[in-house]
C-alpha atoms as a PDB file:
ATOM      1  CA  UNK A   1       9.356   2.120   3.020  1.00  0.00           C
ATOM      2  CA  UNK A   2       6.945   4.116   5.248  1.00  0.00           C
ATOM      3  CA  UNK A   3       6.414   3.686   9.307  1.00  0.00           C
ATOM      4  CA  UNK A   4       3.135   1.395   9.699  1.00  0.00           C
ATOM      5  CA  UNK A   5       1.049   0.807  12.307  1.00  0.00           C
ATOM      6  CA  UNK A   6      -2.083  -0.857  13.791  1.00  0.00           C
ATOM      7  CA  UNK A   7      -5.115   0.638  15.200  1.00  0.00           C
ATOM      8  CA  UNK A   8      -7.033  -1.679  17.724  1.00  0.00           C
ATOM      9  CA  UNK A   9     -10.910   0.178  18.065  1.00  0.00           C
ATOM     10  CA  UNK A  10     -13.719  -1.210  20.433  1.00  0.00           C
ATOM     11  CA  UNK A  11     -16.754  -2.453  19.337  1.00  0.00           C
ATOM     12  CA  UNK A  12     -18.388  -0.544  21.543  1.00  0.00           C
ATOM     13  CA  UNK A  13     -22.147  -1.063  19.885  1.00  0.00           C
ATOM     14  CA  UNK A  14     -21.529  -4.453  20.031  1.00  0.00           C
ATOM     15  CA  UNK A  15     -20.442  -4.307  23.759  1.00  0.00           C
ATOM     16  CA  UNK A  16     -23.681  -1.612  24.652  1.00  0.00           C
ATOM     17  CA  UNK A  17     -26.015  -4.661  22.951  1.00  0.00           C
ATOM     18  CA  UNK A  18     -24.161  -7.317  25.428  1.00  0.00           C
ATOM     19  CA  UNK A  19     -24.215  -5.084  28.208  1.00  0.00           C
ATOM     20  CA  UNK A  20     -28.384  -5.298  27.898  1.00  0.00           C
ATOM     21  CA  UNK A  21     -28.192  -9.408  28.495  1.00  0.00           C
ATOM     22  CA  UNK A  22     -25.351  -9.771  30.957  1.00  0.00           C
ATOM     23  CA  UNK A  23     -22.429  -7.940  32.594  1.00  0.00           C
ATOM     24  CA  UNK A  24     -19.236  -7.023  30.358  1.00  0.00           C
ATOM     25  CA  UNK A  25     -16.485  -8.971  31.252  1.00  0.00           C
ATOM     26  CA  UNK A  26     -12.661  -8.500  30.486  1.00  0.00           C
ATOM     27  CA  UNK A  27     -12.557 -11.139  27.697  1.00  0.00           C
ATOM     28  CA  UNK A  28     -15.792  -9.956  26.056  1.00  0.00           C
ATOM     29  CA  UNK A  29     -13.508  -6.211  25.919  1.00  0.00           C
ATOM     30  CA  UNK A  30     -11.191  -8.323  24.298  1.00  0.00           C
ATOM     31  CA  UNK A  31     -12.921 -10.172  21.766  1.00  0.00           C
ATOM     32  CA  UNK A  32     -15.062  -7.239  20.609  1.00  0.00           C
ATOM     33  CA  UNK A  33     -12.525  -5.448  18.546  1.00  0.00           C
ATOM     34  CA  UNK A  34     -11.784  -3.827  14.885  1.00  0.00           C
ATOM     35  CA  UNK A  35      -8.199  -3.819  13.658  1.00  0.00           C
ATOM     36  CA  UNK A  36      -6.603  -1.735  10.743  1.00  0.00           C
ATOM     37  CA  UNK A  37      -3.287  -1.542   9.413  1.00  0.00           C
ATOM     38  CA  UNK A  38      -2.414   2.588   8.828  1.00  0.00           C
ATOM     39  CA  UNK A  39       0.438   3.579   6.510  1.00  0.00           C
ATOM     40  CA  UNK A  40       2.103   6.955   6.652  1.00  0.00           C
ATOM     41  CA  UNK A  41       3.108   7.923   3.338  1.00  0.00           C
ATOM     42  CA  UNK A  42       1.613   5.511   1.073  1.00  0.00           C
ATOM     43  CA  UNK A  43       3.220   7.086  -2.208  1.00  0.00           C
ATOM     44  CA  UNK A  44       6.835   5.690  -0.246  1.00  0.00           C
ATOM     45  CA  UNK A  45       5.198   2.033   0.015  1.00  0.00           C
ATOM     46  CA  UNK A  46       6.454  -0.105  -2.863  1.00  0.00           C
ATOM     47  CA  UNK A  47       4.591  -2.652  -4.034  1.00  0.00           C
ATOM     48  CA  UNK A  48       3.590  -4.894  -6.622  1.00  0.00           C
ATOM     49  CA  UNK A  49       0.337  -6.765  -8.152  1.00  0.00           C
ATOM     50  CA  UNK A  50      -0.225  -9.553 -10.598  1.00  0.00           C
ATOM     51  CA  UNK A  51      -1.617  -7.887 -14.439  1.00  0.00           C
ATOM     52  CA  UNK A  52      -4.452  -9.954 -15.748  1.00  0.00           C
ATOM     53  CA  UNK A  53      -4.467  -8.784 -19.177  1.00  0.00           C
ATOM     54  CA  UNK A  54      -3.021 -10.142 -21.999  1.00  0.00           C
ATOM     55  CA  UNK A  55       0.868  -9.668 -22.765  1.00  0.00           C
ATOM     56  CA  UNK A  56       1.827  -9.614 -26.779  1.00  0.00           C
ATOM     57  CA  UNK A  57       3.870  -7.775 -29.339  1.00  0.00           C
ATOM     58  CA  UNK A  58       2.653  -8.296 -32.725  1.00  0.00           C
ATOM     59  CA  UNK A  59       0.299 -10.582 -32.010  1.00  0.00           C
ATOM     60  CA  UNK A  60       2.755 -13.064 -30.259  1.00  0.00           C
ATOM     61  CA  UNK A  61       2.074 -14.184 -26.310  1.00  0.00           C
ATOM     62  CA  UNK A  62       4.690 -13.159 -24.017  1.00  0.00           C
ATOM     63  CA  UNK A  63       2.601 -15.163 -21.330  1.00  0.00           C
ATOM     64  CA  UNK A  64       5.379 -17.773 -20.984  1.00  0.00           C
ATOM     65  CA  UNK A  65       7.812 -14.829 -19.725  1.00  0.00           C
ATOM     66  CA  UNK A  66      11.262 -13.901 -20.738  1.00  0.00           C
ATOM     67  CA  UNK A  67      13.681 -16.750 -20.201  1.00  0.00           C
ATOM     68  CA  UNK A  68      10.883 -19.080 -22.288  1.00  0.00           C
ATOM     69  CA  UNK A  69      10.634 -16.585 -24.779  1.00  0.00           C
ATOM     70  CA  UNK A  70      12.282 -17.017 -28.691  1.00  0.00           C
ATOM     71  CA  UNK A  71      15.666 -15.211 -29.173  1.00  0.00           C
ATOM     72  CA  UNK A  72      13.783 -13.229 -31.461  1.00  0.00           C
ATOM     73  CA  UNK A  73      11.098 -11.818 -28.964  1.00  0.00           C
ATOM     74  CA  UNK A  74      11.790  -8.313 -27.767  1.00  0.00           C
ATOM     75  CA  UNK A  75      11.087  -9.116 -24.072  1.00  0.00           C
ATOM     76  CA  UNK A  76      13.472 -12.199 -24.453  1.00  0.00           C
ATOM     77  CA  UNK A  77      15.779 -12.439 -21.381  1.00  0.00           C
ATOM     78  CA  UNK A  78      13.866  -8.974 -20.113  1.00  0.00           C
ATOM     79  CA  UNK A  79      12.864  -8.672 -16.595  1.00  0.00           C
ATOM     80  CA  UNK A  80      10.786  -5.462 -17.354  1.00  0.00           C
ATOM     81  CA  UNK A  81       8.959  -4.849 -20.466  1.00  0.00           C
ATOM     82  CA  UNK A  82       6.573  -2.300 -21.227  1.00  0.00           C
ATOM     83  CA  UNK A  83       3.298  -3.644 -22.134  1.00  0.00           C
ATOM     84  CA  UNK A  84      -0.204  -2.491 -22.883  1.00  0.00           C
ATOM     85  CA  UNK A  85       2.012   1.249 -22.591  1.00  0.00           C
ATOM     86  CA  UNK A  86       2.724   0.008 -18.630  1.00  0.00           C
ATOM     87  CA  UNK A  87       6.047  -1.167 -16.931  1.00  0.00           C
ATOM     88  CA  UNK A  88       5.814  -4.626 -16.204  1.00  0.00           C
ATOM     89  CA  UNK A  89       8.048  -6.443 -14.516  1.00  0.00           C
ATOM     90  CA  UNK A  90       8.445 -10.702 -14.384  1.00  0.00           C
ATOM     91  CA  UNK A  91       8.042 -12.224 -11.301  1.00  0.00           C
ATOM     92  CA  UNK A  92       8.416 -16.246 -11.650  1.00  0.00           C
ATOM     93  CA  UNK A  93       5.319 -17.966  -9.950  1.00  0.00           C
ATOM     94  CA  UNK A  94       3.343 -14.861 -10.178  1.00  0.00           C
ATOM     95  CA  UNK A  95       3.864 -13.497 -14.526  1.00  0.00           C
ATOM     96  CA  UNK A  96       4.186 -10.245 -15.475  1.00  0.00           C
ATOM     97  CA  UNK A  97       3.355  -7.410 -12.046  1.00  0.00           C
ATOM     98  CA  UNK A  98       2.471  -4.104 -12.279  1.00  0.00           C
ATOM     99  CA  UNK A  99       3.363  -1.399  -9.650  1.00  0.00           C
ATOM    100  CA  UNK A 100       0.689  -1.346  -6.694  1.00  0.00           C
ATOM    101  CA  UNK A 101      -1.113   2.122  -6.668  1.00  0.00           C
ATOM    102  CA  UNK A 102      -1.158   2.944  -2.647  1.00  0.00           C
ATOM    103  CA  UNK A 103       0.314   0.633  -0.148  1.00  0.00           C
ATOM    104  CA  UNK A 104       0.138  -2.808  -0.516  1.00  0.00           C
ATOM    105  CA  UNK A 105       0.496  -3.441   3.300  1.00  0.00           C
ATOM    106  CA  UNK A 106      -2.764  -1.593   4.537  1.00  0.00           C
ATOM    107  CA  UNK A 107      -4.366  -3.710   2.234  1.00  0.00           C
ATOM    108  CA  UNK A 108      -3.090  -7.197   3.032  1.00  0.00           C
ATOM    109  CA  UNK A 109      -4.672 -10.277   4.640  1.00  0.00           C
ATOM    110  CA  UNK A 110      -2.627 -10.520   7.890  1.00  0.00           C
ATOM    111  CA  UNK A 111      -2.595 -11.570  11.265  1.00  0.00           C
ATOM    112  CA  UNK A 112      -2.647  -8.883  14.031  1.00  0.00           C
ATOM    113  CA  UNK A 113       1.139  -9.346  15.665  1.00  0.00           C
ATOM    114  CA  UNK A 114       1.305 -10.922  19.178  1.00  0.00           C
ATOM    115  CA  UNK A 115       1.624  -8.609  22.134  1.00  0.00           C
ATOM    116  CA  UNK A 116      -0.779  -6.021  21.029  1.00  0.00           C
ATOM    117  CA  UNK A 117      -3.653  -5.203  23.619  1.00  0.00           C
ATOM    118  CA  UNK A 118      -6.788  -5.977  22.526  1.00  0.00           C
ATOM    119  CA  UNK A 119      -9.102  -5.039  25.769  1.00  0.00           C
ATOM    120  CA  UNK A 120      -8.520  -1.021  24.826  1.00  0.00           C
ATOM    121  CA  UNK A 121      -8.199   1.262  21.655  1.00  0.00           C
ATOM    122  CA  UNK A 122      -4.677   1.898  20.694  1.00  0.00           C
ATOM    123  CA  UNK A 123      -2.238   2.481  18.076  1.00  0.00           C
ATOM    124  CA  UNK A 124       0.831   0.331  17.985  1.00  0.00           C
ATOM    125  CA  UNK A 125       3.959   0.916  15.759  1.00  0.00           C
ATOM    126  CA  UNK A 126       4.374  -2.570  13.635  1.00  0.00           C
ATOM    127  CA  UNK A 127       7.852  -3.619  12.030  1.00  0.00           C
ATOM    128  CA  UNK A 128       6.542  -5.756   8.242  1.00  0.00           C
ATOM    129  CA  UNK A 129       8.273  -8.493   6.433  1.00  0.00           C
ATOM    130  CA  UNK A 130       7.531  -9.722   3.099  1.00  0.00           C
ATOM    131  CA  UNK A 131       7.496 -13.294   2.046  1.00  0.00           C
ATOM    132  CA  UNK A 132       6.752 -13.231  -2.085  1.00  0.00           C
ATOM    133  CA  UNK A 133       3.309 -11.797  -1.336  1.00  0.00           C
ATOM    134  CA  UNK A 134       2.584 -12.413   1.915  1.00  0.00           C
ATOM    135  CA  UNK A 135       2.734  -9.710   4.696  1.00  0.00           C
ATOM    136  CA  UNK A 136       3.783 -10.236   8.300  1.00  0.00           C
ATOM    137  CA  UNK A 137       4.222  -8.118  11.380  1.00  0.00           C
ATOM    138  CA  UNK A 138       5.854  -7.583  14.425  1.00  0.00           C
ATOM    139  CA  UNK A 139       5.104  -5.131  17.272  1.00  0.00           C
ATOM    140  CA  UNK A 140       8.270  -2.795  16.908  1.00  0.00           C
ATOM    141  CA  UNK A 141      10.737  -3.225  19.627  1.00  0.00           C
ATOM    142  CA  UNK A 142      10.233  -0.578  22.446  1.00  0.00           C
ATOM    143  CA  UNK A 143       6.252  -0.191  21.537  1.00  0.00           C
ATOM    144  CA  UNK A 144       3.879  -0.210  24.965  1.00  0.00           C
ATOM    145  CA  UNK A 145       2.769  -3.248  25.721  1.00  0.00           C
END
């Protein structure tokens, strides 16, 4: 998997436009922030997304996966399957997945990691765990905080 990180910018129109009602104070530097999760080498970033589109051979579903499937079904007992001329590949609770194009981590609905300064731009090295489809991070150990 590829090195990630997270870069904190100001807000710094925002902040100019507060500045002409009232005096900038440290916690309005620290609420008035943009946050972005950078990958670098998404190509390296494995990843996975539901398909929406309909699964059959010969007319028959293979929605109900392969250990439902007939004996007789040629993705019975398959955990990949080629379908629609694409490489699926069953994931229970979730169907048949397709490979993610890019990095599925810059893209994901996370929370910024604790310990990450908020008052000043910066770019932060971020260690990420996967739960299913869920994305967390951690500031990397030895990162300046």
């Amino acid at each position: 998997m590829s090195d990630h990180t997270v870069e904190v910018t100001r807000h710094e129109w925002s902040l100019a436009k507060l500045a002409e009602r009232r005096p900038i104070t440290a916690e309005d530097r620290a609420n008035h922030y943009d946050w972005r999760i950078v990958c670098s080498d998404p190509r390296r970033c494995p990843g996975w997304i539901e398909c929406h589109e309909p699964h059959e051979v010969d007319g028959r579903s293979a929605a109900d996966g392969p250990w439902d499937a007939e004996e007789s079904d040629p993705w019975a007992e398959q955990d990949e399957f080629v379908f629609h001329g694409v490489l699926h590949e069953w994931r229970s609770g979730h169907d048949w997945t397709v490979a993610y194009d890019g990095c599925p981590v810059e893209g994901a609905d996370t929370d910024l990691p604790d310990g990450i300064d908020t008052t000043c731009d910066g770019t932060y090295p971020v260690e990420v765990e996967w739960d299913d489809e869920l994305v967390y991070l951690t500031l990397s150990k030895g990162a300046d905080q």
